[in-house]
Protein backbone atom coordinates (compact mmCIF):
# COMPACT_ATOMS: atom_id res chain seq x y z
CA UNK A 1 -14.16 32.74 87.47
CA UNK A 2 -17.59 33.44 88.80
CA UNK A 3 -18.63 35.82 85.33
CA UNK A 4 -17.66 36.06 81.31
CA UNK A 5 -18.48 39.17 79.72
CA UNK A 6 -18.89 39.75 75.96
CA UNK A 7 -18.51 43.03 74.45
CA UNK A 8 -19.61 44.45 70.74
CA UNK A 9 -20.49 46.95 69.14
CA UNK A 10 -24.58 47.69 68.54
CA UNK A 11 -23.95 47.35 65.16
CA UNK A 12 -22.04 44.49 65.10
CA UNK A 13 -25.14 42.34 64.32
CA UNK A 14 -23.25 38.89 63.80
CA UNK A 15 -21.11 39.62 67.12
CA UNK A 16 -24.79 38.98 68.93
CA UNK A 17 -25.02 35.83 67.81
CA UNK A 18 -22.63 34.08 69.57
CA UNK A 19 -22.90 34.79 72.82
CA UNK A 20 -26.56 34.45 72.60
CA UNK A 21 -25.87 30.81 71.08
CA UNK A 22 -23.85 30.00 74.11
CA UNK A 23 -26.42 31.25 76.60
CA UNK A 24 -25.39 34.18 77.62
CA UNK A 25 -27.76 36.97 78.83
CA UNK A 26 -27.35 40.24 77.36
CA UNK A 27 -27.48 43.04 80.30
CA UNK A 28 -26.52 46.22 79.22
CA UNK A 29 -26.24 48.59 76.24
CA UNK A 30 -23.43 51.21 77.09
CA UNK A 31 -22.54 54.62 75.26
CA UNK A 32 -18.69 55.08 76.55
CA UNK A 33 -17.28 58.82 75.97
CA UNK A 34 -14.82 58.43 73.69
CA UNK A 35 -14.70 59.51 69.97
CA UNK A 36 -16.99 59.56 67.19
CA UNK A 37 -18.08 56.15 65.70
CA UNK A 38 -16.06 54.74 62.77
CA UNK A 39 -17.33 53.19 59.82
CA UNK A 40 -20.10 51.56 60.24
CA UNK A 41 -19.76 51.40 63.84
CA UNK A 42 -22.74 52.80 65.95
CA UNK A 43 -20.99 53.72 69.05
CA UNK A 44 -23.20 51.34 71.82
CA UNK A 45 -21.46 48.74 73.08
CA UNK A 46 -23.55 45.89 73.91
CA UNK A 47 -22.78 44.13 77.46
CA UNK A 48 -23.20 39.93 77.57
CA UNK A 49 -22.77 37.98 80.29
CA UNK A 50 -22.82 34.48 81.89
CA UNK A 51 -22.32 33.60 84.63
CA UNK A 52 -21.17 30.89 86.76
């Protein structure tokens, strides 16, 4: 593997923690089309990754 990505939701404020406590570098905030945001969901996935 030359790259690990984590994915989660902007939102998802605990989901940030972990990849950032296992040194990855977050690189991109994405807003996919698909549909409407659930919950408490806010639709922008944030993009981690590490890589080799």
């Amino acid at each position: 593997m030359r790259r690990v990505q984590i994915w989660h939701d902007e939102a998802n404020v605990a989901s940030s923690g972990v990849p950032r406590r296992l040194g990855f570098t977050e690189i991109e905030r994405r807003t996919p089309s698909r549909q409407p945001a659930i919950g408490k969901r806010v639709g922008v996935d944030v993009v981690w990754e590490l890589r080799r």
